[in-house]
C-alpha atoms as a PDB file:
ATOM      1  CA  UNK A   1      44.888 -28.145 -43.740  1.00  0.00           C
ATOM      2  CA  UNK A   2      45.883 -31.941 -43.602  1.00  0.00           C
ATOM      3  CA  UNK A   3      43.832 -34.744 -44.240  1.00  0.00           C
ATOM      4  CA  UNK A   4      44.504 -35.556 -40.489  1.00  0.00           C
ATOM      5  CA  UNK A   5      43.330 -32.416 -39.000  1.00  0.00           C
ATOM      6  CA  UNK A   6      40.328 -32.839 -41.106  1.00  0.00           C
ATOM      7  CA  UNK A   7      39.218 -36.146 -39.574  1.00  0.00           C
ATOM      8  CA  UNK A   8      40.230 -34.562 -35.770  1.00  0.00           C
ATOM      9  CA  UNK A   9      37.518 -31.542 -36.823  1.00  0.00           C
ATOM     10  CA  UNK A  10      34.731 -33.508 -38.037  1.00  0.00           C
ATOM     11  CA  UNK A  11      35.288 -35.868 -34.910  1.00  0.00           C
ATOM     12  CA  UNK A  12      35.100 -32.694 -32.877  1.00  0.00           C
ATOM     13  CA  UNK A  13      32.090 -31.567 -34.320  1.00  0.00           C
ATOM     14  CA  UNK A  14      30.051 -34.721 -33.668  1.00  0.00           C
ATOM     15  CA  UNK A  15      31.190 -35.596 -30.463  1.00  0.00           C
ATOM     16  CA  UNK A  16      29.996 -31.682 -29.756  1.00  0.00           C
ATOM     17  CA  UNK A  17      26.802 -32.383 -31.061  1.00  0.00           C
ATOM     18  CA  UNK A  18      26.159 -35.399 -29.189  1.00  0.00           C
ATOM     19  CA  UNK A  19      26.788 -33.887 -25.888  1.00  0.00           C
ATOM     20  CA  UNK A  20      24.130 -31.047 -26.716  1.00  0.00           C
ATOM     21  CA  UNK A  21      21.812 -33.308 -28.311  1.00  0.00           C
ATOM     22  CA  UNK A  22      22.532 -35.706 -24.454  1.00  0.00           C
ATOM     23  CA  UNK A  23      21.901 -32.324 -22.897  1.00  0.00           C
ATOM     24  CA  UNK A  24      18.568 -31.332 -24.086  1.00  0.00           C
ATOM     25  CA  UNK A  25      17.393 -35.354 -23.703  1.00  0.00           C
ATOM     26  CA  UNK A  26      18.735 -34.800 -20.242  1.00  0.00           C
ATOM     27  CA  UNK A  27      16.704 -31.265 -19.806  1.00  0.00           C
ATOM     28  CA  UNK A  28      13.533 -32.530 -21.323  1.00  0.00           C
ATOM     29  CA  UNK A  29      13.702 -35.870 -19.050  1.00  0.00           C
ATOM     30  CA  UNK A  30      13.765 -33.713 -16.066  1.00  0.00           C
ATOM     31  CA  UNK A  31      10.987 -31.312 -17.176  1.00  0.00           C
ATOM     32  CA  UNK A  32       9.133 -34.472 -17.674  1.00  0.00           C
ATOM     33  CA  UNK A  33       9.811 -35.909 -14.642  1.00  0.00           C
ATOM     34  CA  UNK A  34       9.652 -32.575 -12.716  1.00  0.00           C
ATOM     35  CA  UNK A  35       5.883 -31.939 -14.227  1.00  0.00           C
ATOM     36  CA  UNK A  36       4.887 -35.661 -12.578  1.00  0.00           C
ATOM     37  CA  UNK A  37       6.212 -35.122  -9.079  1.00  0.00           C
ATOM     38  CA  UNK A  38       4.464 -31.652  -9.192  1.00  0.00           C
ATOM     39  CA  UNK A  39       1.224 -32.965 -10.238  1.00  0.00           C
ATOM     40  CA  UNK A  40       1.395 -35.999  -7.578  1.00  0.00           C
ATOM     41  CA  UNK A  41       2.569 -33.508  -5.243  1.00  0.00           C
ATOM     42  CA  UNK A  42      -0.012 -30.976  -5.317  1.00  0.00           C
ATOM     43  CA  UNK A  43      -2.771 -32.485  -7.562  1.00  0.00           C
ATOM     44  CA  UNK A  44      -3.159 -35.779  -7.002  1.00  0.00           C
ATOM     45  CA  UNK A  45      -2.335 -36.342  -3.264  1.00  0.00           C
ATOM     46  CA  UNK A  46      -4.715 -33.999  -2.384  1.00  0.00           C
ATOM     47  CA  UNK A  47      -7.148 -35.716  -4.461  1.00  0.00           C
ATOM     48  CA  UNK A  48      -6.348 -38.763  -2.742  1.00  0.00           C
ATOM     49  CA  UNK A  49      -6.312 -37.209   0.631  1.00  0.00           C
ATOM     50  CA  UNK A  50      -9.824 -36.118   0.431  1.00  0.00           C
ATOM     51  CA  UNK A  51     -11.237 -38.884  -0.851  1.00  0.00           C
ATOM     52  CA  UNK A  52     -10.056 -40.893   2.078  1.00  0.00           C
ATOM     53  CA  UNK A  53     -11.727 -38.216   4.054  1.00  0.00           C
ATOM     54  CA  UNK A  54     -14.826 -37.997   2.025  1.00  0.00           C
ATOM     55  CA  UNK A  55     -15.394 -42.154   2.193  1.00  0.00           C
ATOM     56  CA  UNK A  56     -14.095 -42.281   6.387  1.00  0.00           C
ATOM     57  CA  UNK A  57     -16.525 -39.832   7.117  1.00  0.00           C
ATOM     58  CA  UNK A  58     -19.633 -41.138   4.717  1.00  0.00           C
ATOM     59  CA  UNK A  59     -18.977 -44.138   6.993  1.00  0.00           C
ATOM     60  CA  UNK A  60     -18.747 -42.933  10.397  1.00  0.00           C
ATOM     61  CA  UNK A  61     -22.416 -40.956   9.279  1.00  0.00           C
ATOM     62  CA  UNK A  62     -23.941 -43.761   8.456  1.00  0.00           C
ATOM     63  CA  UNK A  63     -23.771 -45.626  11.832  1.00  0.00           C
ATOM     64  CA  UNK A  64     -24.700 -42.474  13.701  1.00  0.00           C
ATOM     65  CA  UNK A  65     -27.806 -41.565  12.073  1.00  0.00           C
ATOM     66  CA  UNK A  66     -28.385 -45.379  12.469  1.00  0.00           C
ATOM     67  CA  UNK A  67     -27.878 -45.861  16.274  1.00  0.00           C
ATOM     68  CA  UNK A  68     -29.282 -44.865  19.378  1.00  0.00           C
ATOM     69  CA  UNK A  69     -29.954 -45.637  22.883  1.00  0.00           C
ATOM     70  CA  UNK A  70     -33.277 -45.039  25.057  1.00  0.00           C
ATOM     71  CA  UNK A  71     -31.421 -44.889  28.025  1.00  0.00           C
ATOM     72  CA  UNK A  72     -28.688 -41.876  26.743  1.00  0.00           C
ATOM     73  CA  UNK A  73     -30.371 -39.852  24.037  1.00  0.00           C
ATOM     74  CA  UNK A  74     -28.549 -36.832  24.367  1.00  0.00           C
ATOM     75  CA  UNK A  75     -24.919 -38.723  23.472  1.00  0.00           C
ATOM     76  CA  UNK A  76     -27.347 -40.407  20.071  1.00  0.00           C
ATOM     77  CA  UNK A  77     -28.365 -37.175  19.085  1.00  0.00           C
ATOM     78  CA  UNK A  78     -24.949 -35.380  19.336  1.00  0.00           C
ATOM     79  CA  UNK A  79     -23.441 -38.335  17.499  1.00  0.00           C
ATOM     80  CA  UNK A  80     -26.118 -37.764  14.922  1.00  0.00           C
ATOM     81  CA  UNK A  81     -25.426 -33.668  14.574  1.00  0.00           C
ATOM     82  CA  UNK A  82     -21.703 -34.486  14.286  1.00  0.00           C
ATOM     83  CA  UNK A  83     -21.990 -36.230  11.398  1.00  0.00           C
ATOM     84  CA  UNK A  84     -25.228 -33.937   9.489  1.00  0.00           C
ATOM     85  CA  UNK A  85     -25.543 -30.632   7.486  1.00  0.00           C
ATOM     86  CA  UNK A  86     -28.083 -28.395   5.897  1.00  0.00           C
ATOM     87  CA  UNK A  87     -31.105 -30.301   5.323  1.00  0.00           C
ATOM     88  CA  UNK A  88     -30.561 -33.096   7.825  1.00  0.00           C
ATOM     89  CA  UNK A  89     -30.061 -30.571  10.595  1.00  0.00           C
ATOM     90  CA  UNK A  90     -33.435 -28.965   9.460  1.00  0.00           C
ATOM     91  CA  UNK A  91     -35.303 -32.258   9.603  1.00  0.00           C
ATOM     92  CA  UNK A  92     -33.664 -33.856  13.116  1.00  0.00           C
ATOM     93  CA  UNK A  93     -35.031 -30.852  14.483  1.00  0.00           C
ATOM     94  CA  UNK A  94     -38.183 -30.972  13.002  1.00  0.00           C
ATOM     95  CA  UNK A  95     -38.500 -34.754  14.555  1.00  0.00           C
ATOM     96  CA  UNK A  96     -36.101 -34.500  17.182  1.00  0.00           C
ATOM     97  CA  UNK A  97     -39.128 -34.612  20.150  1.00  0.00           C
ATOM     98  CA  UNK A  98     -40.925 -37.113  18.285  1.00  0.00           C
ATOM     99  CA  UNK A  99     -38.025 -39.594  18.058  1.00  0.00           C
ATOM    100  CA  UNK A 100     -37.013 -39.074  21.657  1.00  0.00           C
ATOM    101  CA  UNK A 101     -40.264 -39.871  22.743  1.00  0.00           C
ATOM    102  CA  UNK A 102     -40.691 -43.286  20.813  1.00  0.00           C
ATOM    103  CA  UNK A 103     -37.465 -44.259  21.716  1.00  0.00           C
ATOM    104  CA  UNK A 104     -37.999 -43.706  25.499  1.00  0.00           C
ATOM    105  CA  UNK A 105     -41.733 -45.090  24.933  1.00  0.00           C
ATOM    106  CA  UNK A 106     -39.867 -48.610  23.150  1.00  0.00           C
ATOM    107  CA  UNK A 107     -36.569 -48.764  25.771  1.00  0.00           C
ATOM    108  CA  UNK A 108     -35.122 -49.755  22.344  1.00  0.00           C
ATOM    109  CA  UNK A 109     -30.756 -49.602  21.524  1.00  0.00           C
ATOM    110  CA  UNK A 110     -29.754 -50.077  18.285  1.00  0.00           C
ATOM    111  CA  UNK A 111     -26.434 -50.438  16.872  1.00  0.00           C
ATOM    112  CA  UNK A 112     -24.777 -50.519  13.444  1.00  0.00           C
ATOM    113  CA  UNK A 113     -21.380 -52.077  11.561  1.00  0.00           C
ATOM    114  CA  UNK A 114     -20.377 -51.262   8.353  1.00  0.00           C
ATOM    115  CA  UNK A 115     -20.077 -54.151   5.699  1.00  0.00           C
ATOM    116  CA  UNK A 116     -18.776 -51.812   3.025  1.00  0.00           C
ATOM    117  CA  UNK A 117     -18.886 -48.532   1.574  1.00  0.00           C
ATOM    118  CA  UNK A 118     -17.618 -46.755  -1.298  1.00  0.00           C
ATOM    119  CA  UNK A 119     -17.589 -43.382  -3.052  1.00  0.00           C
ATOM    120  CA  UNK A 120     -19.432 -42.780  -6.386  1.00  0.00           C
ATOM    121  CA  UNK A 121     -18.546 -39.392  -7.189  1.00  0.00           C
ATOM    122  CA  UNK A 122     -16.241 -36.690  -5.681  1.00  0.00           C
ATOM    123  CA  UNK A 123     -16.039 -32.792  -6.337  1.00  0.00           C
ATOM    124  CA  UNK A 124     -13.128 -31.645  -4.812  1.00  0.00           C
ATOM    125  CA  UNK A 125     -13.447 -27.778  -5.880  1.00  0.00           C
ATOM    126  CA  UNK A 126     -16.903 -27.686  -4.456  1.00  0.00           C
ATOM    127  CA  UNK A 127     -16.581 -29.676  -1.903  1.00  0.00           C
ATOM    128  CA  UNK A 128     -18.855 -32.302  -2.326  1.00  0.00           C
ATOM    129  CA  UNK A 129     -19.405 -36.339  -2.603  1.00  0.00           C
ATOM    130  CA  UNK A 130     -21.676 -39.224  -3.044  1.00  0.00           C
ATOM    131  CA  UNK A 131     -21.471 -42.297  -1.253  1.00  0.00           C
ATOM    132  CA  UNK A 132     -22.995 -45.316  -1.047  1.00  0.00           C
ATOM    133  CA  UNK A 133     -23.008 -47.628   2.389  1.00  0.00           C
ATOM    134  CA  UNK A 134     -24.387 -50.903   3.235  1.00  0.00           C
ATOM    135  CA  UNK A 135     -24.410 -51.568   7.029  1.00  0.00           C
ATOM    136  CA  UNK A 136     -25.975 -54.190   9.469  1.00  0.00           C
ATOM    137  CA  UNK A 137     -28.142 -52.596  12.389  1.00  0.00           C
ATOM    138  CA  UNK A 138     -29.122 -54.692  15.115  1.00  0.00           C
ATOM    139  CA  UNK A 139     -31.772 -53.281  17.378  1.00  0.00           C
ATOM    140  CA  UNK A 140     -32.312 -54.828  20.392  1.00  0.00           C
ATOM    141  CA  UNK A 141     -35.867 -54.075  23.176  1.00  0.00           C
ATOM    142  CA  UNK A 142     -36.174 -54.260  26.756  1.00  0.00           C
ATOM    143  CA  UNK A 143     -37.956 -57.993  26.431  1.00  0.00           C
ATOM    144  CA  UNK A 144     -34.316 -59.026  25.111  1.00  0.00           C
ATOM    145  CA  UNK A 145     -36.210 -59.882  21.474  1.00  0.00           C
ATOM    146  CA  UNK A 146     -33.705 -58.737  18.903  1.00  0.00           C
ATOM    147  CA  UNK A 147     -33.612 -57.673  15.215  1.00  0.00           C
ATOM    148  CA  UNK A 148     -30.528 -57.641  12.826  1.00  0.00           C
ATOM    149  CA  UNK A 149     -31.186 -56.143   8.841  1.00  0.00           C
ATOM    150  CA  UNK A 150     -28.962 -55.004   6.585  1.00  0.00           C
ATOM    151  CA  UNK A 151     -29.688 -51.324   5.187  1.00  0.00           C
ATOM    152  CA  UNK A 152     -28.251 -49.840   2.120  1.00  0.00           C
ATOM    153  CA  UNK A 153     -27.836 -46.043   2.291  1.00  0.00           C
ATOM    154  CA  UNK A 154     -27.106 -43.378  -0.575  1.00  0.00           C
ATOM    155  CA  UNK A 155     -25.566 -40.168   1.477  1.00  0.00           C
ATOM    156  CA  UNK A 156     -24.946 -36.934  -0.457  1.00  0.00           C
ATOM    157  CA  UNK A 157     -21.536 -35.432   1.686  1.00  0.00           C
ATOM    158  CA  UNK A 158     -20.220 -31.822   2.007  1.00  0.00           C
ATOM    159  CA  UNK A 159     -17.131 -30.741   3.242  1.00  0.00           C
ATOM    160  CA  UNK A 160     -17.222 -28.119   6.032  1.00  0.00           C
ATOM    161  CA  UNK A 161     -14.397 -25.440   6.579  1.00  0.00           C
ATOM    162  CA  UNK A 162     -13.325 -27.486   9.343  1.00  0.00           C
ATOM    163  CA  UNK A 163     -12.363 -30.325   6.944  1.00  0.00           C
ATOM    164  CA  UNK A 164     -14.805 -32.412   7.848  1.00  0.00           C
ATOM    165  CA  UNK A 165     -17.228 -34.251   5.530  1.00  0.00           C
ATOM    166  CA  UNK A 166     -20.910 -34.101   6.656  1.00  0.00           C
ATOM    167  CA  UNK A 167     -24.056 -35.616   5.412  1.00  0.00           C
ATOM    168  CA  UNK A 168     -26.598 -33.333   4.259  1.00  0.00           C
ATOM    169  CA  UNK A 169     -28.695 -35.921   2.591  1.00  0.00           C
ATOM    170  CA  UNK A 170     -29.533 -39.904   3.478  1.00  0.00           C
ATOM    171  CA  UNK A 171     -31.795 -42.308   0.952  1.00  0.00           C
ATOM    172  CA  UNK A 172     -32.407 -45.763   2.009  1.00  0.00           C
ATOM    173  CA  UNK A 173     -32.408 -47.630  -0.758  1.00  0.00           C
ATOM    174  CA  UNK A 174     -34.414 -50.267  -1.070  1.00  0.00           C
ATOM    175  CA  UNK A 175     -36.158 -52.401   1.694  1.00  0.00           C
ATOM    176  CA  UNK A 176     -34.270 -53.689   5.063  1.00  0.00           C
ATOM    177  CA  UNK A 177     -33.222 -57.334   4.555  1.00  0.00           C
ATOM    178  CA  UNK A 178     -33.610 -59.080   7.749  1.00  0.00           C
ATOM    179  CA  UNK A 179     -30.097 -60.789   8.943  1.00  0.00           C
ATOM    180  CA  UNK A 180     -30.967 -62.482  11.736  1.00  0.00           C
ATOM    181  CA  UNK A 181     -34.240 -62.517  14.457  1.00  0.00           C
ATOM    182  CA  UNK A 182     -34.806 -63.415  17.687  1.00  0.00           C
ATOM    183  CA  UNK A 183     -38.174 -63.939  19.272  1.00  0.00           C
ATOM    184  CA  UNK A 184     -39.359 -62.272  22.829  1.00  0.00           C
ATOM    185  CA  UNK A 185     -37.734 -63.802  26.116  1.00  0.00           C
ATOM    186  CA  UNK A 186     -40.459 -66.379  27.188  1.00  0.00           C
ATOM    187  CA  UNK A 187     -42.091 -65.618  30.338  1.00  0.00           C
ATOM    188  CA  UNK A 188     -40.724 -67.252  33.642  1.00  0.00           C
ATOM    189  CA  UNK A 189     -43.131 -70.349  34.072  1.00  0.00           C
ATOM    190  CA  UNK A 190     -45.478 -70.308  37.120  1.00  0.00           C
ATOM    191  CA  UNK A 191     -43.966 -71.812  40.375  1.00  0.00           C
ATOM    192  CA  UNK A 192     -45.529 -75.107  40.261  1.00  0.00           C
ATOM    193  CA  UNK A 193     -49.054 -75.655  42.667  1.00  0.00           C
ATOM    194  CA  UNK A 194     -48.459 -76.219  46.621  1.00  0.00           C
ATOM    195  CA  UNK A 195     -49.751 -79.629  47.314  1.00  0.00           C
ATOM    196  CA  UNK A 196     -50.264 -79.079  50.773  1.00  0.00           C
ATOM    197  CA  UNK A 197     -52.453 -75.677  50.112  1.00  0.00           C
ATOM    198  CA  UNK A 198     -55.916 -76.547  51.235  1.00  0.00           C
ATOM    199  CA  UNK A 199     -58.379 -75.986  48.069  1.00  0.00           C
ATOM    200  CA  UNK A 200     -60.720 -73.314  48.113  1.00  0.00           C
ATOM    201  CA  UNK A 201     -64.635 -73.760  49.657  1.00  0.00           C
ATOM    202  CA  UNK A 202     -66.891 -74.995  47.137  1.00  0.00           C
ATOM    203  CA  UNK A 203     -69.036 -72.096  46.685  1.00  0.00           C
ATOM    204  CA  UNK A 204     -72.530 -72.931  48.648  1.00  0.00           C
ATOM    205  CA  UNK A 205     -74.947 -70.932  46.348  1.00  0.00           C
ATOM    206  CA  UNK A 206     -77.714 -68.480  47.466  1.00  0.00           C
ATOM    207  CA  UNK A 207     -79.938 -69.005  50.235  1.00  0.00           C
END
């Protein structure tokens, strides 16, 4: 064997063994890169997914158990047991007459916003989330006086089989800070006197 033939060899030998060692670089890079898209695929999307869900719904829960209208009760009430589960079903109809009645007996509407809200935990295998909402409730009464407080809420959520995230617990935390307060409308005044009415007889006194 020559000394050239030699050198041609050994050349062919490592350029062999770089292609394999490119190869398995190039095999491991895609494992790699193959395990991430799985996992953000079908771990962490879903994840993702539900807490969206999880947080929407906490919100939308919060202003229905916090509004209602004397003067259409039956739409407050199924806004309420859209949004509740388990225990909250089994108090609202333990109070549910009670309410109805002081709200008819007040005339009062109140409505709520919410200023933020944001998830503290999250259980996707059971199915379950806490949340934590601050919101602004204005309550206004037939004499056109108003109220405005902001009410933080701590709501326990569980995911039903229809996908959708219900409250079956509510804490307010904390008292109601008043926003904003507006007295009773002030009564018309009195039309003013007739000058031309005649006065009234001086009473005469007994005989």
């Amino acid at each position: 064997m020559t000394e050239t033939t030699t050198k041609k060899n050994r050349i062919l030998v490592a350029a062999t063994a770089l292609v394999i060692v490119l190869m398995v670089g190039a095999v491991v890079a895609a494992g790699w890169f193959g395990v991430g898209w799985a996992r953000a695929a079908f771990v962490e999307k879903p994840k993702a997914d539900a807490r969206e869900s999880a947080l929407s719904d906490a919100r939308q829960a919060a202003i229905n158990l916090n509004s209602f209208d004397a003067a259409n009760l039956d739409q407050s009430f199924a806004n309420i047991e859209s949004s509740i589960t388990g225990g909250l079903v089994d108090d609202l109809n333990a109070t549910k007459d009670q309410l109805a009645q002081q709200t008819k007996q007040t005339g009062a509407r109140s409505t709520a916003e919410v200023l933020g809200a944001t998830l503290t935990s999250l259980n996707t295998d059971d199915g379950n989330a806490d949340a934590l909402v601050v919101l602004a409730t204005t309550t206004t009464w037939p004499d056109q006086s108003s109220r405005k407080v902001r009410v933080t809420m701590r709501l326990t959520m569980d995911e039903g089989d229809d996908g959708v995230w219900r409250a079956s617990k509510s804490v307010n935390l904390g008292n109601a800070a008043v926003l904003d307060q507006s007295p009773a409308a002030s009564p018309a005044p009195a039309p003013p006197a007739d000058p031309n009415a005649e006065s009234p007889a001086p009473d005469a006194g007994g005989q």
